[in-house]
Protein backbone atom coordinates (compact mmCIF):
# COMPACT_ATOMS: atom_id res chain seq x y z
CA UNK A 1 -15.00 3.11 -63.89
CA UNK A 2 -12.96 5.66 -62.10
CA UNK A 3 -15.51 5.87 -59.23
CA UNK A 4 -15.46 2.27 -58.86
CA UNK A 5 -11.53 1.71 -58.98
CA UNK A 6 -11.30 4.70 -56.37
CA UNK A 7 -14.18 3.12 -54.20
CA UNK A 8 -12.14 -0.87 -54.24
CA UNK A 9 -9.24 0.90 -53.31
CA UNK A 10 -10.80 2.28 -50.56
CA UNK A 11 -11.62 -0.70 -49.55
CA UNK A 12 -8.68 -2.62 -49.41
CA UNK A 13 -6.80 -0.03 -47.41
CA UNK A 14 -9.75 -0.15 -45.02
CA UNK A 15 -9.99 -4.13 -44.94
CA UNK A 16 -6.46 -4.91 -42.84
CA UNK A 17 -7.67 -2.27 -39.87
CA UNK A 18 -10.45 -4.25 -38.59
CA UNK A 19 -8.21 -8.04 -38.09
CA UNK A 20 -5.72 -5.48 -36.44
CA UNK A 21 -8.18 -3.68 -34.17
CA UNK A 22 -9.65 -6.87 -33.31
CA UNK A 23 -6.06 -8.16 -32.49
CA UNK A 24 -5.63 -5.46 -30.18
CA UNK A 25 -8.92 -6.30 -28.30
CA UNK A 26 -7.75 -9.57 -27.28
CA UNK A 27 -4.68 -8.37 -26.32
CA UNK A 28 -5.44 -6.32 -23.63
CA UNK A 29 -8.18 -8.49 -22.35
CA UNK A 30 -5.82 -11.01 -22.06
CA UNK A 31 -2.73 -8.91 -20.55
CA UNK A 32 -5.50 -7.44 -18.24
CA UNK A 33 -7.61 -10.02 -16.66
CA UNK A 34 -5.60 -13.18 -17.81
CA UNK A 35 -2.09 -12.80 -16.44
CA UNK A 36 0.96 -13.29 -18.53
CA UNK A 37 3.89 -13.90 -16.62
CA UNK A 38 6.26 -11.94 -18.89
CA UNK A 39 3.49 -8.93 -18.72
CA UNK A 40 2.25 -6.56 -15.84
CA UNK A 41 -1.29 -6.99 -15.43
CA UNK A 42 -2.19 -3.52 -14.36
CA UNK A 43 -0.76 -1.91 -17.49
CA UNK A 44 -3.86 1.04 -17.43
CA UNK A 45 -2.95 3.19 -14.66
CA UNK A 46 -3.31 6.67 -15.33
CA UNK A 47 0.52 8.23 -15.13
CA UNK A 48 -0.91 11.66 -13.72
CA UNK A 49 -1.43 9.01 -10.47
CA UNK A 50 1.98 8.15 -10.51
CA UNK A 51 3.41 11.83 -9.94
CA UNK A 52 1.44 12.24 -7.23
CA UNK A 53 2.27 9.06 -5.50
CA UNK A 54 5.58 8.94 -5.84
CA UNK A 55 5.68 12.94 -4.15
CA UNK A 56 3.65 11.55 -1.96
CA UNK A 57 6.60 8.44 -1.30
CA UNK A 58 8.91 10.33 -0.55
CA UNK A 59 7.34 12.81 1.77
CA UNK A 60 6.04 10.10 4.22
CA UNK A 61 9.41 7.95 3.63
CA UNK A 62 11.80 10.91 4.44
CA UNK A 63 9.52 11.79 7.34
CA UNK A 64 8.97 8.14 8.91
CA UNK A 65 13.12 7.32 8.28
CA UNK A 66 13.57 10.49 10.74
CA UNK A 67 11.30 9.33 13.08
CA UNK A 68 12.65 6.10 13.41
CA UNK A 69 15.97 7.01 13.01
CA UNK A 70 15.31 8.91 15.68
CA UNK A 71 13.84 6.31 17.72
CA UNK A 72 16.52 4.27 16.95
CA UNK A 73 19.29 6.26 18.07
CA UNK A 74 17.13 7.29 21.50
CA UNK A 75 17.09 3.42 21.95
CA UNK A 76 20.83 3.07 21.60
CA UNK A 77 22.23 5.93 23.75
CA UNK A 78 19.19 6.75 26.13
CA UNK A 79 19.46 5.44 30.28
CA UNK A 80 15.43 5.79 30.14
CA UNK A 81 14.66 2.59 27.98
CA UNK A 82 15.97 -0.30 30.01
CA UNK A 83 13.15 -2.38 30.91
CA UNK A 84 12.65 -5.41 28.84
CA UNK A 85 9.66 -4.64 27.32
CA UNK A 86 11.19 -1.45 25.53
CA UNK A 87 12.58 -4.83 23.59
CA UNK A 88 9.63 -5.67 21.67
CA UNK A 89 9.40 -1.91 21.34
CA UNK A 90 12.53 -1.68 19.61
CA UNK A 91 11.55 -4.92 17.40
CA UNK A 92 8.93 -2.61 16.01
CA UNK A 93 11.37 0.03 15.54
CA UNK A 94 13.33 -1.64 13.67
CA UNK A 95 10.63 -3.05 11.25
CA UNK A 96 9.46 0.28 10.39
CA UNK A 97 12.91 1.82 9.81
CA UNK A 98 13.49 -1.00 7.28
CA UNK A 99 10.20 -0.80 5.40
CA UNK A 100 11.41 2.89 5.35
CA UNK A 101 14.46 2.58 4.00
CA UNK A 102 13.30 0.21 0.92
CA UNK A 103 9.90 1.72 0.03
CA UNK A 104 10.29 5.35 -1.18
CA UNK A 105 13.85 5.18 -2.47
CA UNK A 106 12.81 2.62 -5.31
CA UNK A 107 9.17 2.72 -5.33
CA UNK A 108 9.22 6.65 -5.12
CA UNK A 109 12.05 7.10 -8.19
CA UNK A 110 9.98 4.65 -10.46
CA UNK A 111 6.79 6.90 -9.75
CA UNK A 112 8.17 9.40 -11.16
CA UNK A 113 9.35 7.29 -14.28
CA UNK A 114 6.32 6.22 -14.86
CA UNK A 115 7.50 2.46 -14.43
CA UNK A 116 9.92 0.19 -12.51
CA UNK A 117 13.25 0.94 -13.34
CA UNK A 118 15.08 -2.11 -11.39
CA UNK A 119 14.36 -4.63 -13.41
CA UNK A 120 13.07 -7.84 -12.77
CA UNK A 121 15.39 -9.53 -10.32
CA UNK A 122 15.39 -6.50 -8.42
CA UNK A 123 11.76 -6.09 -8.81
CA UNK A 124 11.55 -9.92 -6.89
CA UNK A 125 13.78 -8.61 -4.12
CA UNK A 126 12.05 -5.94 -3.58
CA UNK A 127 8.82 -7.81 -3.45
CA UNK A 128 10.37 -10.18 -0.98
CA UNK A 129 11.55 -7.54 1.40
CA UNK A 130 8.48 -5.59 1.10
CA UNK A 131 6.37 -9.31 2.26
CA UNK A 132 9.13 -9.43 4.45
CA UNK A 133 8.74 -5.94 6.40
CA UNK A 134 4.75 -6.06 6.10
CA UNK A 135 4.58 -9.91 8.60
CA UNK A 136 7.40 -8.30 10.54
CA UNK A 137 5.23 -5.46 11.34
CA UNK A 138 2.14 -7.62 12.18
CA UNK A 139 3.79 -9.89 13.89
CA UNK A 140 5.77 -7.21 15.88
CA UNK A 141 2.20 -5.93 16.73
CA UNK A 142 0.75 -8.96 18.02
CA UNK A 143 4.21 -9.51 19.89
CA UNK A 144 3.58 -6.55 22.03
CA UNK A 145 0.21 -7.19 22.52
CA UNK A 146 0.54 -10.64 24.00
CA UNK A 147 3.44 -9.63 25.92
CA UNK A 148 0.76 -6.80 28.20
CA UNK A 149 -1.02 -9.35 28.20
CA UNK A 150 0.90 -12.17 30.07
CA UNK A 151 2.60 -9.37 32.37
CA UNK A 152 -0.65 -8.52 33.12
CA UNK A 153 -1.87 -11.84 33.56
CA UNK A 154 1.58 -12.91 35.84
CA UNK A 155 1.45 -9.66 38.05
CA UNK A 156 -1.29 -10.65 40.77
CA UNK A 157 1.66 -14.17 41.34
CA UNK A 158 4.52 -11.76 41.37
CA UNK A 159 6.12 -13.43 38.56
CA UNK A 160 8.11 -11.39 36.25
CA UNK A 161 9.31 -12.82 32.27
CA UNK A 162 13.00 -13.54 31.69
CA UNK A 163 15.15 -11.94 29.15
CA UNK A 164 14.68 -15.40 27.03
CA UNK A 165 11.15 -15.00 26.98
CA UNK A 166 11.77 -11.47 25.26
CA UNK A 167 14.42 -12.47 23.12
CA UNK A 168 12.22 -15.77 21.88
CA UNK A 169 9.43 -13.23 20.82
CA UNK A 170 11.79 -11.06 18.42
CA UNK A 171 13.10 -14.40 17.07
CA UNK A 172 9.61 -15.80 16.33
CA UNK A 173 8.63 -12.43 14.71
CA UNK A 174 12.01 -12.60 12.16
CA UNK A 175 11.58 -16.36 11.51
CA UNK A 176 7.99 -16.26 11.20
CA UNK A 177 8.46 -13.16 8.32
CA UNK A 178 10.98 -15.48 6.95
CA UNK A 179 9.22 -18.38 6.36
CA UNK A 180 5.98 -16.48 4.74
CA UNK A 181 8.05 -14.51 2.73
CA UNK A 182 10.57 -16.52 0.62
CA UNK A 183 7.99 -19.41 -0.79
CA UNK A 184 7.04 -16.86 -3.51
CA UNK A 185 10.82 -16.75 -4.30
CA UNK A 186 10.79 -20.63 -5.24
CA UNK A 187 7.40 -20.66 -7.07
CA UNK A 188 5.16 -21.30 -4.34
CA UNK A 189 3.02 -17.55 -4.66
CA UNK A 190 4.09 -14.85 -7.31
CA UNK A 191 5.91 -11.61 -6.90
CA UNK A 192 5.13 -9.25 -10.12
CA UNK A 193 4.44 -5.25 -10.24
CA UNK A 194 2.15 -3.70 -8.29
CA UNK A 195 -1.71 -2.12 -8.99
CA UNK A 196 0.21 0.84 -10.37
CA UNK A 197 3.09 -1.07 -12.10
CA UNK A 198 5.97 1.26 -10.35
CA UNK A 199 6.53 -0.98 -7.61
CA UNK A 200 6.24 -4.87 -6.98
CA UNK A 201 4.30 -6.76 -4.75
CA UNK A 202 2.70 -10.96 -4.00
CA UNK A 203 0.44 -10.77 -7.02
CA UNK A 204 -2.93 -13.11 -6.10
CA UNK A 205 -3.44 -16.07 -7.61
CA UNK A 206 -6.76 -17.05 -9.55
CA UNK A 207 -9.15 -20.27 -8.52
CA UNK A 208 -7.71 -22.24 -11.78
CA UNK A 209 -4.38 -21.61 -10.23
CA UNK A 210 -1.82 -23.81 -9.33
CA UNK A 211 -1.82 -25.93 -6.65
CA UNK A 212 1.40 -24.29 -5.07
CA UNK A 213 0.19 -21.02 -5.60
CA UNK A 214 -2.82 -21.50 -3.65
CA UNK A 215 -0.80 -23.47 -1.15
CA UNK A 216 1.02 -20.31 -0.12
CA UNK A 217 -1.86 -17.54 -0.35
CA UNK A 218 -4.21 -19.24 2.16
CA UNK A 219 -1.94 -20.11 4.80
CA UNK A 220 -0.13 -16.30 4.43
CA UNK A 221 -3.74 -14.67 4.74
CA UNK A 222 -5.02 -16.79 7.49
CA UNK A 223 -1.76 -17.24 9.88
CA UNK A 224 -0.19 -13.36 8.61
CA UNK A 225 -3.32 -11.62 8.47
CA UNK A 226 -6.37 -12.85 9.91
CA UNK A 227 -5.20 -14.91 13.25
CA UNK A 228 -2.61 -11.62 14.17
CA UNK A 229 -5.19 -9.61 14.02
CA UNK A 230 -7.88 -11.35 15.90
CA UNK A 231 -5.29 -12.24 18.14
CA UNK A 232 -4.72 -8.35 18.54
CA UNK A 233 -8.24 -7.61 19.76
CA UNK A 234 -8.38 -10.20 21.87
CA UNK A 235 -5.23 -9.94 23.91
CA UNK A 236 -6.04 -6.07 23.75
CA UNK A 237 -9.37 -6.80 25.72
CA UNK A 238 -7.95 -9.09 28.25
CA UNK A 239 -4.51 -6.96 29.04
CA UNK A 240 -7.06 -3.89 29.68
CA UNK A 241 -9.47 -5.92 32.26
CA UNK A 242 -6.34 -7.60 33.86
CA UNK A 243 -4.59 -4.22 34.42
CA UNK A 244 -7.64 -2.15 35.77
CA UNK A 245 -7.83 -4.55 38.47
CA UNK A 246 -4.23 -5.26 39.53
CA UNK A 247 -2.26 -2.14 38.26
CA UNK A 248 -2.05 -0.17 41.49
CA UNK A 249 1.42 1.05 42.93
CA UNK A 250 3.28 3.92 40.77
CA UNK A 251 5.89 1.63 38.92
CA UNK A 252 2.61 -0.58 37.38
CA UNK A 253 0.62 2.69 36.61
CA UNK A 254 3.38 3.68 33.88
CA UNK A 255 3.29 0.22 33.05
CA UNK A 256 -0.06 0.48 32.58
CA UNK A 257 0.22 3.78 30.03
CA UNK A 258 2.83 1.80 27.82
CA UNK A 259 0.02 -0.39 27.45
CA UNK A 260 -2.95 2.08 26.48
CA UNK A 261 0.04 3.44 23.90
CA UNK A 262 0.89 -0.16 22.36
CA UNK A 263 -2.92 -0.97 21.91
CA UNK A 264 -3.36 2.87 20.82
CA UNK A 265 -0.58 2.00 18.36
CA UNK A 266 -2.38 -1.13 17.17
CA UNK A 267 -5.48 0.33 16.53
CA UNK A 268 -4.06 3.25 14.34
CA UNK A 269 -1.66 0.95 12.11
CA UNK A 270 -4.15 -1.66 11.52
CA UNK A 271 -6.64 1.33 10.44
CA UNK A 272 -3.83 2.35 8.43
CA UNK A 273 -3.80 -0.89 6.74
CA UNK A 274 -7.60 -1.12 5.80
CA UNK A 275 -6.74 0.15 2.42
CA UNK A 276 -4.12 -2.44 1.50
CA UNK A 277 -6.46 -4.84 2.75
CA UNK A 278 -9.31 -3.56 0.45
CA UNK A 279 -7.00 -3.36 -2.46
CA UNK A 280 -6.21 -7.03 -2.21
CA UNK A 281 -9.64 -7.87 -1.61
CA UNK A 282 -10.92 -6.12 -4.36
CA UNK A 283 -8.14 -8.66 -6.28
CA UNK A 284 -8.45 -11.69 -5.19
CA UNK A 285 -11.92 -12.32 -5.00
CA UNK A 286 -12.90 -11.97 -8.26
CA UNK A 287 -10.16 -13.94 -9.21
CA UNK A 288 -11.48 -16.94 -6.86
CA UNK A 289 -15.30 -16.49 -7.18
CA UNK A 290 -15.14 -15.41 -11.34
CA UNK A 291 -11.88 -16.56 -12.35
CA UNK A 292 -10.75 -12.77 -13.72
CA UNK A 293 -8.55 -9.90 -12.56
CA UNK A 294 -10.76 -6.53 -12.54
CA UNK A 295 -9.77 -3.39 -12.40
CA UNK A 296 -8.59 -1.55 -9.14
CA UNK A 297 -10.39 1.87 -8.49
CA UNK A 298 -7.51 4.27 -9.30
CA UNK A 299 -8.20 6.37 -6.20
CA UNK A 300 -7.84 3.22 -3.70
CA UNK A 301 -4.38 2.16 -5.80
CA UNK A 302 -3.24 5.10 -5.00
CA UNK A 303 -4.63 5.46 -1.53
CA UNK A 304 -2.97 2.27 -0.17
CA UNK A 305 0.69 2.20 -0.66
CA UNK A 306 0.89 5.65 0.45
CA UNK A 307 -1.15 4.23 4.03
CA UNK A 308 0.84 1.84 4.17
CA UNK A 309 3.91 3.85 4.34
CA UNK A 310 2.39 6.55 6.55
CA UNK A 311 1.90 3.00 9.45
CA UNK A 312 5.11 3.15 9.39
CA UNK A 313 5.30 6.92 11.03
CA UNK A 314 2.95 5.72 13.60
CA UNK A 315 5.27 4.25 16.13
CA UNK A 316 7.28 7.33 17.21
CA UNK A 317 4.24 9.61 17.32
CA UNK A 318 1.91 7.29 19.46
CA UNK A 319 5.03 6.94 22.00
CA UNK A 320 5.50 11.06 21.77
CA UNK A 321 1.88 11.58 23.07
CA UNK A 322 1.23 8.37 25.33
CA UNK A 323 4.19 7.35 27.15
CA UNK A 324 6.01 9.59 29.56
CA UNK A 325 9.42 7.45 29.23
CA UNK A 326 9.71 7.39 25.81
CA UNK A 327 8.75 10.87 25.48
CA UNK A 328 11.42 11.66 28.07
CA UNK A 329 14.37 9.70 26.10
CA UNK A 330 13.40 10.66 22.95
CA UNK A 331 13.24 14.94 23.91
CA UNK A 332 16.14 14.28 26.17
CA UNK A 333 17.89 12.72 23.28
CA UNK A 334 17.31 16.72 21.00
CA UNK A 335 17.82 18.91 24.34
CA UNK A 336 20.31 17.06 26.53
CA UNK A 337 17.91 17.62 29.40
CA UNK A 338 14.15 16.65 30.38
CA UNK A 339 13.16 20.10 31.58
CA UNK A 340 10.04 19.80 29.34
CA UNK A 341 8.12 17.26 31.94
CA UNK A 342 6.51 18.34 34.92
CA UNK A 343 8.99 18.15 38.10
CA UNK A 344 7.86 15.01 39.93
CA UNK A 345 8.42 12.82 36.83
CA UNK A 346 11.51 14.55 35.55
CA UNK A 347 13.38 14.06 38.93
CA UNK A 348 12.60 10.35 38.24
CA UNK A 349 14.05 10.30 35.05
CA UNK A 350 17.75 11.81 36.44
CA UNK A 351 20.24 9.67 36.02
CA UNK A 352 21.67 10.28 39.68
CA UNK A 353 18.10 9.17 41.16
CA UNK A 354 17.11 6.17 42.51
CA UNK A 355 16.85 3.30 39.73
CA UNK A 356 13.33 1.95 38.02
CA UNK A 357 12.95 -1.47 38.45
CA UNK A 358 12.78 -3.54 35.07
CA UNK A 359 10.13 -5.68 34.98
């Protein structure tokens, strides 16, 4: 009798565990590939990860905020940058300093905790600016790109672009990030946390979605992502052909390096970007094709924020090695002086010389 009271006892402390464990089962398979709206989906990432990214953070944010800080300030003061095109250039400038200046600060502080410490309103407005900076910066790339291309195209008819033609170009690139960026705001897309739940982000929306969420993520990947960047290629290709022919006299050869530096640019950030892009792939189509939310490869979730935030660096080093102007305003801007390029071009860049024209 003993053996069998201790045995039924057993039992019933034993019984309860498996309804509990079972419990448990559905509740991360529905946190994880179901999404809750008042849970983060990605829940699992390892924490080790988050460490290391948010070091990472704030290495590449401190270093790309000097850069374009430094840009910045060149841009301001210098007597080097006054044609218009150093505009668009500027534009850019701009973008990155801003993505910059809102990325490590709070994404790189809730690394370290392990978790988003803004809560959720802030975790919205940061979502929005982060949209926000990410079309500005694709936009501002295909900006520049089109713009070689039409002076390019205008240069055999001696025709040069206005000022409004420059300005109307920065105004399209801030309304355009504008209007792609706030739907998500008023229900139309989703802002929640990020892959690694430390930052926040447009979360993807499933093929049983709504019909508003869907409404927003396939005109923001088709007129934000795909038509910039074929539009990028293609303008690259034609500005190249147009200025091998026509680019002759001295004034249109160093027009014709800001160009091999903006499409060098290009190239680099969008490579820079191929992460992201994977990352969201690697979401949203099993979302649309299988109607669940799989787990990102820890190693790409960490790979593509920290890309993405190194693009931003990108500006201020391709204009360093490719273009002799900028390089001159931006090392005249530390020494005072351009003694570091060779003699005919530094005589050009003296302020008591004869004038460039702007174009």
């Amino acid at each position: 009798m003993d053996v069998r009271k201790f045995i039924c006892e057993n039992c019933v402390r034993e019984l309860p565990l498996v309804p509990n464990l079972t419990f448990h089962n559905n509740t991360e398979m529905q946190i994880t590939y179901e999404y809750n709206d008042e849970e983060c989906p990605w829940y699992y990432y390892d924490s080790s990860y988050k460490t290391l990214l948010g070091a990472c953070l704030v290495c590449l944010g401190v270093f790309g905020m000097l850069l374009n800080s430094w840009l910045f300030a060149t841009f301001m003061h210098s007597h080097l940058l006054t044609t218009k095109s150093h505009l668009l250039v500027l534009n850019l400038c701009t973008a990155s300093l801003g993505r910059n200046l809102l990325g490590f600060p709070f994404a790189a502080s809730s690394a370290f905790a392990k978790r988003w410490l803004f809560g959720p309103d802030a975790c919205q407005l940061f979502a929005f600016l982060n949209q926000f900076y990410g079309i500005f910066q694709m936009t501002s790339l295909f900006s520049l790109v089109l713009e070689r291309y039409i002076l390019a195209r205008h240069t055999r008819r001696e025709r040069r672009l206005c000022f409004r033609y420059y300005w109307s170009l920065v105004a399209l690139t801030w309304v355009n990030s504008l209007v792609f960026a706030i739907p998500p705001l008023f229900g139309y897309g989703l802002y929640s946390c990020d892959t690694t739940g430390t930052a926040c982000m447009y979360l993807w929306p499933s093929s049983r979605a709504s019909g508003k969420l869907l409404g927003y993520a396939i005109p923001y990947v088709l007129f934000c992502c795909v038509l910039p960047v074929v539009g990028i290629f293609y303008y690259m290709g034609k500005a190249s052909r147009l200025e091998s022919i026509y680019y002759r006299n001295e004034i249109l050869r160093e027009e014709k390096h800001l160009t091999k530096c903006i499409h060098a640019l290009c190239v680099i950030t969008l490579a820079l970007w191929i992460p992201a892009a994977l990352l969201a792939g690697i979401q949203w189509f099993p979302l649309l094709v299988f109607g669940y939310r799989p787990h990102a490869p820890p190693v790409l979730a960490l790979i593509a924020p920290l890309t993405s935030e190194a693009a931003t660096c990108v500006p201020v080093l391709s204009y360093l090695s490719c273009d002799a102007r900028i390089r001159a305003a931006l090392l005249g801007r530390m020494r005072k002086n351009y003694a570091l390029l060779p003699p005919q071009y530094a005589m050009r860049y003296r302020r008591d010389q004869v004038c460039f024209k702007t174009l």
